[in-house]
Protein backbone atom coordinates (compact mmCIF):
# COMPACT_ATOMS: atom_id res chain seq x y z
CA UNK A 1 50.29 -48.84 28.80
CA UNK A 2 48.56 -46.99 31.98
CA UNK A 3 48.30 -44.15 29.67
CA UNK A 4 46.81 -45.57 27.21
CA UNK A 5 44.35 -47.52 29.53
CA UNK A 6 43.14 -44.24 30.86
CA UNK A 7 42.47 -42.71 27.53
CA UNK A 8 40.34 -45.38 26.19
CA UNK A 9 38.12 -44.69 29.85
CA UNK A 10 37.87 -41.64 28.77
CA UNK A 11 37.06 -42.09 24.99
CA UNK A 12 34.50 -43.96 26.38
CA UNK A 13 33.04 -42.03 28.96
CA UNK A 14 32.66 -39.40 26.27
CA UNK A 15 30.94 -41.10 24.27
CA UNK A 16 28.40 -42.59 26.63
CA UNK A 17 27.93 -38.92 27.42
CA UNK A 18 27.27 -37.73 23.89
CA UNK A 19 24.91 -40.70 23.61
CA UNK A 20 21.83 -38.95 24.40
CA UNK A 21 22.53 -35.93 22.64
CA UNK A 22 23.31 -38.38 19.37
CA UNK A 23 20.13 -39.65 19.51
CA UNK A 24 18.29 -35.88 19.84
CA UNK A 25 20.28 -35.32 16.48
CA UNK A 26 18.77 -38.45 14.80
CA UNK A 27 15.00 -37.89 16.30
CA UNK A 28 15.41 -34.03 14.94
CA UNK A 29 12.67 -33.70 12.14
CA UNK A 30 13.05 -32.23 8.93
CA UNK A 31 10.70 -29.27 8.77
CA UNK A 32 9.13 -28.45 5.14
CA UNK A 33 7.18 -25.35 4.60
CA UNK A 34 4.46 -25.23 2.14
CA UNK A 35 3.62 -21.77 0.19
CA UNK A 36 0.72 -21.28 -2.10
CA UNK A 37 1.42 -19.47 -4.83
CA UNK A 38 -2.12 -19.71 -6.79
CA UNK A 39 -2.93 -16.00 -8.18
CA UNK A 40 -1.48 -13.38 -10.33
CA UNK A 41 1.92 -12.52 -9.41
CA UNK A 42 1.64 -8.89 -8.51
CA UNK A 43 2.48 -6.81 -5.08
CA UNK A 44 0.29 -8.70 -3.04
CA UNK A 45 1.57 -12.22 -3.79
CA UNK A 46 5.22 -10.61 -3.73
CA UNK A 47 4.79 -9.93 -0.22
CA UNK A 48 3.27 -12.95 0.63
CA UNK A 49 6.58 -14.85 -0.82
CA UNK A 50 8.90 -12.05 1.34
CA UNK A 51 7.16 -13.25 4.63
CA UNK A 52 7.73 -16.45 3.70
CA UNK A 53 10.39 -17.09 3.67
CA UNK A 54 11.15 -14.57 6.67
CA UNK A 55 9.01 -17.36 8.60
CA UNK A 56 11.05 -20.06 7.21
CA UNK A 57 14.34 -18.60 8.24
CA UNK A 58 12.75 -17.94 11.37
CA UNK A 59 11.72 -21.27 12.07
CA UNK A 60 14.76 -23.23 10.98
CA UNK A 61 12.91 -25.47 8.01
CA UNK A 62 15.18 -27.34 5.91
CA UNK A 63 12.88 -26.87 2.77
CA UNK A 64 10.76 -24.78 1.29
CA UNK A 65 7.81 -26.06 -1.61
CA UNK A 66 6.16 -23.16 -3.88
CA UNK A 67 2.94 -24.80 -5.00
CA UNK A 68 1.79 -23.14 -8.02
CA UNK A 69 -0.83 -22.59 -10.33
CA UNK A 70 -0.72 -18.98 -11.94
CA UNK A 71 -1.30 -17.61 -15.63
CA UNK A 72 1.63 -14.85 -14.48
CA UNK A 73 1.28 -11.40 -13.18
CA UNK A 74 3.40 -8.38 -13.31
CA UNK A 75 7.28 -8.92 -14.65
CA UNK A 76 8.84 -6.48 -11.80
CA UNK A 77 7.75 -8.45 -8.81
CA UNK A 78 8.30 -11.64 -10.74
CA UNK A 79 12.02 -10.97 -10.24
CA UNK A 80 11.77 -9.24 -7.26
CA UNK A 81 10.27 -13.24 -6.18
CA UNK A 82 13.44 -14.70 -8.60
CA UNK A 83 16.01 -12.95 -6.03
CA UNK A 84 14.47 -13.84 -3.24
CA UNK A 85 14.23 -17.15 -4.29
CA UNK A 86 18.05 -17.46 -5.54
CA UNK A 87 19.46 -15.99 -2.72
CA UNK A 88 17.44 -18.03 -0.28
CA UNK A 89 19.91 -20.30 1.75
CA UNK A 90 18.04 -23.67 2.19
CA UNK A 91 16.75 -25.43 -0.86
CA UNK A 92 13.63 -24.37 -2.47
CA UNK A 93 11.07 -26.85 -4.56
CA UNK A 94 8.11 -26.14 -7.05
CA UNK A 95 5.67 -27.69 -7.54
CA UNK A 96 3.75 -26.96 -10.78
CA UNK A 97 0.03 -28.08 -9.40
CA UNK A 98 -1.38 -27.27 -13.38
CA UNK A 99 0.23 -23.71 -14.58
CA UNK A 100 3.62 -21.62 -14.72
CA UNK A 101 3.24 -19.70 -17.35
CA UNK A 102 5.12 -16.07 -18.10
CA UNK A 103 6.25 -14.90 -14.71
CA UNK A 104 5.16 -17.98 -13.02
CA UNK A 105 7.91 -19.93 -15.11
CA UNK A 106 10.58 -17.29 -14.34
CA UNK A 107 10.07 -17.70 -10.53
CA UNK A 108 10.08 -21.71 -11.12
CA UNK A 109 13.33 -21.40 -13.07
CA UNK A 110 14.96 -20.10 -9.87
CA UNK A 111 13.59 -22.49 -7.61
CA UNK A 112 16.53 -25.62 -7.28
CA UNK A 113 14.12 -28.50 -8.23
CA UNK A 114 11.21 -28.19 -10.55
CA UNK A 115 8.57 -31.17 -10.34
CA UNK A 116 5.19 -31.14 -11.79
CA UNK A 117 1.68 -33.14 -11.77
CA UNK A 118 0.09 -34.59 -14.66
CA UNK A 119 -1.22 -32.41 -17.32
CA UNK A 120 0.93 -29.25 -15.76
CA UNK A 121 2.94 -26.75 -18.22
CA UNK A 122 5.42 -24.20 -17.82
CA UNK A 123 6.48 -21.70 -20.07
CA UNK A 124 5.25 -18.85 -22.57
CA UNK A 125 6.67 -15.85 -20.74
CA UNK A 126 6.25 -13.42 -23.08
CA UNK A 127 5.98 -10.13 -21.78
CA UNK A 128 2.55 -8.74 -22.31
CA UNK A 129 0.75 -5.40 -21.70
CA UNK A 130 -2.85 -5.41 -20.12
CA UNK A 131 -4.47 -5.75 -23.75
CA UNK A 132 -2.46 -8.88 -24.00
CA UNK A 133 -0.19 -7.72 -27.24
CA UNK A 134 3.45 -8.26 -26.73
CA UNK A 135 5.32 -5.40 -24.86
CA UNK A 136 8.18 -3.33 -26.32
CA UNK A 137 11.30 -4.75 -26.88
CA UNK A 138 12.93 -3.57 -24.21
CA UNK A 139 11.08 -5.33 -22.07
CA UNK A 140 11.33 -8.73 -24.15
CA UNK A 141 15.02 -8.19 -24.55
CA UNK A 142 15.04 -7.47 -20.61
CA UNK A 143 12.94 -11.22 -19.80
CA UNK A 144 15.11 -12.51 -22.08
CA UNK A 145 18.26 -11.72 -20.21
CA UNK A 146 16.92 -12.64 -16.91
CA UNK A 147 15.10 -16.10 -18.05
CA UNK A 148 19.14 -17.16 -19.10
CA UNK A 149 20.48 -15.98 -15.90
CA UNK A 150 18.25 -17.80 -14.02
CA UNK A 151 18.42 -20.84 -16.29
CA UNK A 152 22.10 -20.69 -16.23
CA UNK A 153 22.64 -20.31 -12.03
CA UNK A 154 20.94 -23.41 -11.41
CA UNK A 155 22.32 -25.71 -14.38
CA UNK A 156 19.48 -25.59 -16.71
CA UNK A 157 19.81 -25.04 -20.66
CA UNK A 158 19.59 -20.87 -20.73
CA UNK A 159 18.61 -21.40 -24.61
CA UNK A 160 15.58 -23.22 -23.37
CA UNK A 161 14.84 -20.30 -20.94
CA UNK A 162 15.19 -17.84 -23.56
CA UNK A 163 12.58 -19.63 -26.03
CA UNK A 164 10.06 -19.82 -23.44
CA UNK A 165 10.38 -15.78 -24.37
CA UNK A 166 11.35 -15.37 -27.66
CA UNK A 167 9.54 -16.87 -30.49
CA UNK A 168 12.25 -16.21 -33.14
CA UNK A 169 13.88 -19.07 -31.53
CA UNK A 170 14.00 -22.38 -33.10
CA UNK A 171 16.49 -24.96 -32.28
CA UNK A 172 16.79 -28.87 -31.75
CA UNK A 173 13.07 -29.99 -32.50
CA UNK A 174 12.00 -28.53 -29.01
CA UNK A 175 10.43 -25.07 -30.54
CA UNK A 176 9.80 -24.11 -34.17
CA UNK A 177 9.88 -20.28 -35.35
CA UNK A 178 7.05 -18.25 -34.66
CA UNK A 179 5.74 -19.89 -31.19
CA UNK A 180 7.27 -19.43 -28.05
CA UNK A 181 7.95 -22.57 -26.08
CA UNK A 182 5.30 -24.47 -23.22
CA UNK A 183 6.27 -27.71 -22.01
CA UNK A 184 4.24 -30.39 -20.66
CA UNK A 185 5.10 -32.22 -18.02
CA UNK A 186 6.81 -35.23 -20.05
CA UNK A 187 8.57 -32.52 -22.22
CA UNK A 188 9.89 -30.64 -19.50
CA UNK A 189 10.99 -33.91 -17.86
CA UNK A 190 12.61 -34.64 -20.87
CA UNK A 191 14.58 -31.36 -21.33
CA UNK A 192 15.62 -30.83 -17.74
CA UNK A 193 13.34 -28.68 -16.69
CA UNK A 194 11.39 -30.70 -14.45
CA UNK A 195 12.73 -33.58 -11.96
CA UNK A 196 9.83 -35.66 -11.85
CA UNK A 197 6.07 -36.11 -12.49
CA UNK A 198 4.79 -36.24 -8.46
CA UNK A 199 0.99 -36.22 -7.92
CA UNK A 200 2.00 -34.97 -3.99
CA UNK A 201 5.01 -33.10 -1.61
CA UNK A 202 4.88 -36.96 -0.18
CA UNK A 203 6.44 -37.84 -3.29
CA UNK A 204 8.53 -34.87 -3.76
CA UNK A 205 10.40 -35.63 0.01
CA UNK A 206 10.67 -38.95 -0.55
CA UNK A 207 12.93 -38.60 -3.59
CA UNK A 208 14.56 -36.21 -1.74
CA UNK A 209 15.66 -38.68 0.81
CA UNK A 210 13.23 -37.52 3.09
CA UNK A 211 10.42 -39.88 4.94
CA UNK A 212 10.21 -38.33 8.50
CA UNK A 213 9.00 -34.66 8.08
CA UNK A 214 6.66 -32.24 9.87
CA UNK A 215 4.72 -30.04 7.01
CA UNK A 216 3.78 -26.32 8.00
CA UNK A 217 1.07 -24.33 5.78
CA UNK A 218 2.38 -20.86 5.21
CA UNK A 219 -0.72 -18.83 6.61
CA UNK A 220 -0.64 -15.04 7.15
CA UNK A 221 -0.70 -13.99 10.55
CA UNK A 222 -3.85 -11.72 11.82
CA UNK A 223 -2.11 -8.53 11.49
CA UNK A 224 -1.28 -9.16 7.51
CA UNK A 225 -4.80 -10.79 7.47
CA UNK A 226 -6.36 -7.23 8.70
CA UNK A 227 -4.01 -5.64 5.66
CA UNK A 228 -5.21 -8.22 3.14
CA UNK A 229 -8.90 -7.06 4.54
CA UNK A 230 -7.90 -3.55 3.97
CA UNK A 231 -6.88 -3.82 0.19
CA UNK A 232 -10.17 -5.62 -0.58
CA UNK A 233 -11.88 -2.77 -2.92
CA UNK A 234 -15.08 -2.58 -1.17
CA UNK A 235 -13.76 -1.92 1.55
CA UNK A 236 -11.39 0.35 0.29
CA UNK A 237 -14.31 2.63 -1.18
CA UNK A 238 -16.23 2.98 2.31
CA UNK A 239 -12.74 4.38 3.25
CA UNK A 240 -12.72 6.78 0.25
CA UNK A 241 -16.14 7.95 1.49
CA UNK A 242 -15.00 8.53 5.03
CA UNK A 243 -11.63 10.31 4.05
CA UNK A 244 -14.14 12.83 1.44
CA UNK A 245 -16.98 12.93 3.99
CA UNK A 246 -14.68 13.12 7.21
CA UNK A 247 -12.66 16.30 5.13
CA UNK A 248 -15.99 18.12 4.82
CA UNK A 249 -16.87 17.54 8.41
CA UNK A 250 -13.40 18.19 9.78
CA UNK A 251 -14.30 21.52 8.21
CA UNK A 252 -17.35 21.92 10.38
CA UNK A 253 -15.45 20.92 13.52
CA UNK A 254 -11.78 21.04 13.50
CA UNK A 255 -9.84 18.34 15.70
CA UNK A 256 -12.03 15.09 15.38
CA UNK A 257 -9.31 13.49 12.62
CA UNK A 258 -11.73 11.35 11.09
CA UNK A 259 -10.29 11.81 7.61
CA UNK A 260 -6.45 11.22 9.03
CA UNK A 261 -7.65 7.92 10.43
CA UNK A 262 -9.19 6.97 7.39
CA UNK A 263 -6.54 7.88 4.67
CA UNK A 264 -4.02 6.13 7.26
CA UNK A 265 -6.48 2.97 6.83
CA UNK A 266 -6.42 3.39 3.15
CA UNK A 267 -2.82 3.76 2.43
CA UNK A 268 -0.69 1.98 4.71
CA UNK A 269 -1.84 -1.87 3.34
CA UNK A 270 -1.17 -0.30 -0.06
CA UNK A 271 1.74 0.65 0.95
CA UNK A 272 3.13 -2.55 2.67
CA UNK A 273 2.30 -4.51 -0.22
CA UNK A 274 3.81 -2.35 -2.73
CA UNK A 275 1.33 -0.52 -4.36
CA UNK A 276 1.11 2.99 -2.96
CA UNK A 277 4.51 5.10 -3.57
CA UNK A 278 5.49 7.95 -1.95
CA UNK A 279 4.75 10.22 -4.65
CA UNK A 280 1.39 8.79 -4.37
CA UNK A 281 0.58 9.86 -0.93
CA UNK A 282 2.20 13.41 -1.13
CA UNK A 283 0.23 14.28 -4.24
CA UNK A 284 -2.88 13.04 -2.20
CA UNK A 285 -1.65 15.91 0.86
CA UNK A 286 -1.09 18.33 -1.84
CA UNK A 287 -4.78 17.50 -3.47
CA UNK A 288 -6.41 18.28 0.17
CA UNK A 289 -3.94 21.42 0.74
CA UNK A 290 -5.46 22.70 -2.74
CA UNK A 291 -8.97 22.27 -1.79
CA UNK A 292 -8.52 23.62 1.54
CA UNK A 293 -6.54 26.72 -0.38
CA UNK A 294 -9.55 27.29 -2.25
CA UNK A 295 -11.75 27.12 0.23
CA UNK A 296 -10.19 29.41 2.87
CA UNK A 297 -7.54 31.66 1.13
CA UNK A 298 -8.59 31.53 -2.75
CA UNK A 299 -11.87 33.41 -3.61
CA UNK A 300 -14.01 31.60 -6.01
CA UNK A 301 -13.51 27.92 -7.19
CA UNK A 302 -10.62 27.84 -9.73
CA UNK A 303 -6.93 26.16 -10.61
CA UNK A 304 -6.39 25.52 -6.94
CA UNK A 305 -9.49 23.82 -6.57
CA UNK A 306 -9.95 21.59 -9.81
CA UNK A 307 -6.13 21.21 -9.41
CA UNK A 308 -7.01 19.62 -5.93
CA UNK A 309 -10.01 17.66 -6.35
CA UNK A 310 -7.65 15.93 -9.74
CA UNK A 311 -5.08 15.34 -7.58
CA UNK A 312 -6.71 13.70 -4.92
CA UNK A 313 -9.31 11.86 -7.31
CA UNK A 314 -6.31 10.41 -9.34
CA UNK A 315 -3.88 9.94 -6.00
CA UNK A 316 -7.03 7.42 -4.14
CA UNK A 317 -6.91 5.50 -7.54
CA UNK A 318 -3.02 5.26 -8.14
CA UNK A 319 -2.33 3.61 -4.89
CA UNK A 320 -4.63 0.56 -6.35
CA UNK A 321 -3.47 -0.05 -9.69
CA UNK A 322 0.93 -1.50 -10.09
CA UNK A 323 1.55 1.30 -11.94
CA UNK A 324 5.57 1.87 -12.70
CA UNK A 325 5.49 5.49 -12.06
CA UNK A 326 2.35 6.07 -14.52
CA UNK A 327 3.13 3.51 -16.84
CA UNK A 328 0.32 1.35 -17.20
CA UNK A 329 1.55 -0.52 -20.15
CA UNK A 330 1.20 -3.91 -18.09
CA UNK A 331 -1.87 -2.74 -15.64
CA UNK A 332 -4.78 -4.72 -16.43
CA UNK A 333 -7.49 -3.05 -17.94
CA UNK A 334 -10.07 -4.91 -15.25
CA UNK A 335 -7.62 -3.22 -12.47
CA UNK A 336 -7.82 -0.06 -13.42
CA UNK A 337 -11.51 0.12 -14.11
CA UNK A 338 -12.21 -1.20 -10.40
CA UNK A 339 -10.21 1.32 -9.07
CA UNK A 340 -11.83 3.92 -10.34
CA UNK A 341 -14.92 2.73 -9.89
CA UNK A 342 -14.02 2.46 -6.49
CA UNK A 343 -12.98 6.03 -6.13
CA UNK A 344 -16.02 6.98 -7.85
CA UNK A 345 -18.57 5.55 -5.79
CA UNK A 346 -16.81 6.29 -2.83
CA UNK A 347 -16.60 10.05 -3.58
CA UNK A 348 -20.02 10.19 -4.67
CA UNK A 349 -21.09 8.43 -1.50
CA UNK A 350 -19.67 11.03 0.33
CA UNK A 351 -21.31 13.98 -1.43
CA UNK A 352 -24.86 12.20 -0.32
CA UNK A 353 -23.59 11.63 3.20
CA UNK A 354 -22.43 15.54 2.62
CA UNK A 355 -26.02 16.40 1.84
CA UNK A 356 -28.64 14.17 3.46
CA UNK A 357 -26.05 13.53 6.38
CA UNK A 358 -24.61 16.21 7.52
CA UNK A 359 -27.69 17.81 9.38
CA UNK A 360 -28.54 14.84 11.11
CA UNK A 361 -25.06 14.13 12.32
CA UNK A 362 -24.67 17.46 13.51
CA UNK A 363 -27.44 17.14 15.80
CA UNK A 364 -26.51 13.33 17.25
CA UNK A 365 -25.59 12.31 19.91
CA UNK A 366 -22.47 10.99 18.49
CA UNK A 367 -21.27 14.34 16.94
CA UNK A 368 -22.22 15.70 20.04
CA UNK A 369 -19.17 13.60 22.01
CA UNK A 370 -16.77 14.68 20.10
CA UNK A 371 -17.44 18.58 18.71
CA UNK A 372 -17.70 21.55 20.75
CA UNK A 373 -21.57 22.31 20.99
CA UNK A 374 -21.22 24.76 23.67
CA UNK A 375 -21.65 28.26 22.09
CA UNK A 376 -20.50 31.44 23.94
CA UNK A 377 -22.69 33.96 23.97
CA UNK A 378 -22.42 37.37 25.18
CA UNK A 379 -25.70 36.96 27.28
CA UNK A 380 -23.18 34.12 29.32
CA UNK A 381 -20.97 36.87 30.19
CA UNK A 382 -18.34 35.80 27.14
CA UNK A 383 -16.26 38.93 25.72
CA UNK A 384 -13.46 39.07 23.70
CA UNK A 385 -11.52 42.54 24.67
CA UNK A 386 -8.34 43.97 23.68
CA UNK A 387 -8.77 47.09 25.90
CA UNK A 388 -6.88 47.41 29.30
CA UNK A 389 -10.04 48.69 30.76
CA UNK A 390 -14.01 49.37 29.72
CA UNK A 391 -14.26 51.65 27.19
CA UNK A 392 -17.92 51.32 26.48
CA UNK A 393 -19.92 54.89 27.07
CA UNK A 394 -16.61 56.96 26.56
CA UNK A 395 -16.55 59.98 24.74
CA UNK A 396 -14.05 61.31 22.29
CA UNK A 397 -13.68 62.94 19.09
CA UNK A 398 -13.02 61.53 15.11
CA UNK A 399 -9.25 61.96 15.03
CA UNK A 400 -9.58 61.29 11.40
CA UNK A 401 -12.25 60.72 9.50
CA UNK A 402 -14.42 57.60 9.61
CA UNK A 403 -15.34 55.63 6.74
CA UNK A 404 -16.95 54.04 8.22
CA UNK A 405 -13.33 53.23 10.05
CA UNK A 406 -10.39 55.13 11.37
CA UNK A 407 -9.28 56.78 13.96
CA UNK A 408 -10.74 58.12 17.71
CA UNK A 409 -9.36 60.49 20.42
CA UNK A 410 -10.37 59.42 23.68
CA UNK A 411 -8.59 60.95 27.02
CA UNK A 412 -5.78 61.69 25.12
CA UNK A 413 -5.38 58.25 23.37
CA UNK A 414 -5.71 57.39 19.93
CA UNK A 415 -7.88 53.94 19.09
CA UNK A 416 -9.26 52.36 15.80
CA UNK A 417 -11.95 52.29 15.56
CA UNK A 418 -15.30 51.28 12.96
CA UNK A 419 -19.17 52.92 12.62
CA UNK A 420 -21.81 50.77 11.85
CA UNK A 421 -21.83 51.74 8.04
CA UNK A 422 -21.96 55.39 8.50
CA UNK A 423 -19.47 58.18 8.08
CA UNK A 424 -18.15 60.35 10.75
CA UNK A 425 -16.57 63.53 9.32
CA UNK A 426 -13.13 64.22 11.40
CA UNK A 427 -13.19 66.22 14.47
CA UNK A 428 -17.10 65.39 15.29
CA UNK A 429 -17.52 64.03 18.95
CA UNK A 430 -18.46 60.31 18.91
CA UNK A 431 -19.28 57.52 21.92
CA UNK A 432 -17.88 54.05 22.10
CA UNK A 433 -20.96 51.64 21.96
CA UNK A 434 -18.87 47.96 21.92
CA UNK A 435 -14.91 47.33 22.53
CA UNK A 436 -15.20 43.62 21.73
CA UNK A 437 -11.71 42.55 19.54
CA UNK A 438 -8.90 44.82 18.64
CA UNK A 439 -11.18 47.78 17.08
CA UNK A 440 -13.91 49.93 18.89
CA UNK A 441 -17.14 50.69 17.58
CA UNK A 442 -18.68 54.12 17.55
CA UNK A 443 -21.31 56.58 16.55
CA UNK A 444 -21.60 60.13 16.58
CA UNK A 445 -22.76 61.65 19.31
CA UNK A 446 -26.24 63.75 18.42
């Protein structure tokens, strides 16, 4: 009876002490993080998704909401988005503000819950190229395949999934032959492809069970902001025209780096986001090597150099354009034509900076800071001298003969040695006027 007494005082001690910590459980608040999802899917909005939901596994939130409103975008990042999605740990909501079309609807598809506002839609993911014609089979056959799969791991109808795709499809009143399938919001509803019509993430929580809840806008952080800045295309030509311009001038002056700086500036956001592969970059390298080839160890302007300023030229505009190791099947015709535009104007802005620049900046102050204006003239006492001691004024004889260079005699040594254009028949005396470098310069002694 004591014993049992004494562990009832205990049972209840305990639980006054776990009293206060009960009540931090119930006061903890459910944390929901908002995305935006409201552009093409391509690179750029890949990467936004990745860090994310990095930040959301970071900060503990118990749900994550995709609002979106996109036309689609490019199929491999689509379900580069899908996988990150599905294999996301805490539950993960759309909701379709107006549009998820093509990849849009394959990245709602993997989301758990689907719930969309008046007048919204969501399907017709067709795989297009950049003229807007339907793609290859292959690739149809491909969305086709991962549309079910998706469809299929979280309980929706995959044949549903698949029509949104194929328009050979036709099958219990919901699509007829020769259209591929869009739901509105009601339809959708209807089908099981949407939970509810919501006009708000108020009413999305609350039929989740959840009225107490601290919403947090995904927002990039300054250094992604600065990258973002980076991949903006005027700004990427002013770095085209420094990397060109700051080339030639590295020429002038070796050392200052200005074109290193810049093509790090240029290609590192590209490459964070996606864009610029590492073929991309070394065929830029090999582009300069060319041009510097031809410029210091080819005569002449040839292969090496066309091969080099192509190169280059076509590396700069690569990195802008989601091309699938130069496929461009599905790069928009719009993208492309900025980007080399871009390159363009930024290479021919360098060739005027080149021009009408290049004097000027020589003489600034600003070049002056950082090149090496000092010159070293003789007249300063600056000699360059292989000799082990003065050899100007010495006499000696042609040891061979002189055209205009050979070989000298002098005190029993043998030197090369060079005449100022003139030949100096073997065995004629000579005197050494100069024994600046490795060679020493003569004439014949009258």
């Amino acid at each position: 009876m004591n014993l049992l007494k004494l562990m009832n005082k205990k049972s209840v001690f305990i639980l006054l002490m776990a009293l206060p910590f009960l009540g931090l459980a119930q006061q903890k608040q459910t944390k929901v993080l908002r995305v935006l999802l409201a552009a093409e899917i391509d690179p750029r909005t890949n990467r936004l998704m990745e860090l994310a939901l990095n930040q959301a596994t970071e900060d503990s939130v118990d749900y994550v909401v995709i609002e979106m409103d996109t036309y689609g975008g490019a199929l491999t990042d689509a379900d580069e988005i899908r996988t990150m999605v599905l294999d996301f740990e805490k539950p993960v909501y759309v909701y379709i503000n107006k549009d998820a079309a093509s990849a849009g609807a394959l990245i709602s598809i993997a989301c758990d819950s689907i719930y969309m506002a008046k007048a919204a839609s969501i399907g017709a993911a067709t795989v297009v190229t950049s003229d807007g014609a339907a793609a290859p089979d292959k690739y149809q056959s491909y969305m086709r395949s991962i549309m079910r799969s998706t469809a299929e791991a979280n309980g929706r109808d995959p044949r549903i999934a698949e029509a949104m795709v194929d328009e050979t499809l036709e099958f219990d009143s919901i699509t007829q032959a020769g259209k591929v399938l869009t739901f509105s919001t009601s339809e959708a509803i209807k089908n099981g492809y949407c939970e509810a019509q919501v006009s708000s993430i108020d009413e999305i929580m609350e039929r989740s069970g959840v009225t107490d809840y601290e919403l947090i806008d995904f927002k990039l952080n300054a250094t992604d902001k600065i990258i973002a800045l980076f991949l903006n295309p005027f700004i990427s030509g002013i770095l085209i025209l420094i990397i060109i311009g700051g080339i030639y001038f590295e020429l002038q002056t070796p050392g200052v780096g200005f074109p290193i700086i810049a093509a790090t500036l240029y290609f590192v956001p590209y490459y964070l986001n996606g864009l610029a592969e590492n073929w991309e970059i070394i065929m830029f390298f090999i582009g300069v090597l060319l041009i510097a080839a031809e410029i210091f160890v080819i005569p002449g302007f040839g292969v090496a150099g066309v091969a080099g300023i192509v190169f280059t030229l076509g590396a700069l505009i690569l990195v802008m354009v989601n091309n699938d190791n130069l496929d461009f099947s599905f790069v928009e015709l719009d993208s492309l034509l900025i980007a080399s535009v871009t390159a363009i104007i930024g290479i021919m802005g360098s060739i005027v900076l080149m021009f009408f620049g290049g004097a000027r900046l020589s003489q600034s102050k600003v070049f002056n800071r950082v090149a090496l204006g000092t010159s070293m003239d003789r007249s300063a006492g600056y000699t360059s001298s292989f000799m082990k001691e003065p050899m100007v004024g010495k006499t000696g004889e042609a040891h061979t003969i002189l055209r205009p260079s050979g070989k000298v005699l002098i005190d029993g040594d043998v030197f090369d040695a060079f005449t100022r254009g003139n030949y100096i028949d073997k065995g004629a005396r000579i005197v050494v006027i100069s024994d600046e470098g490795t060679s020493l310069k003569v004439k014949e002694v009258e």
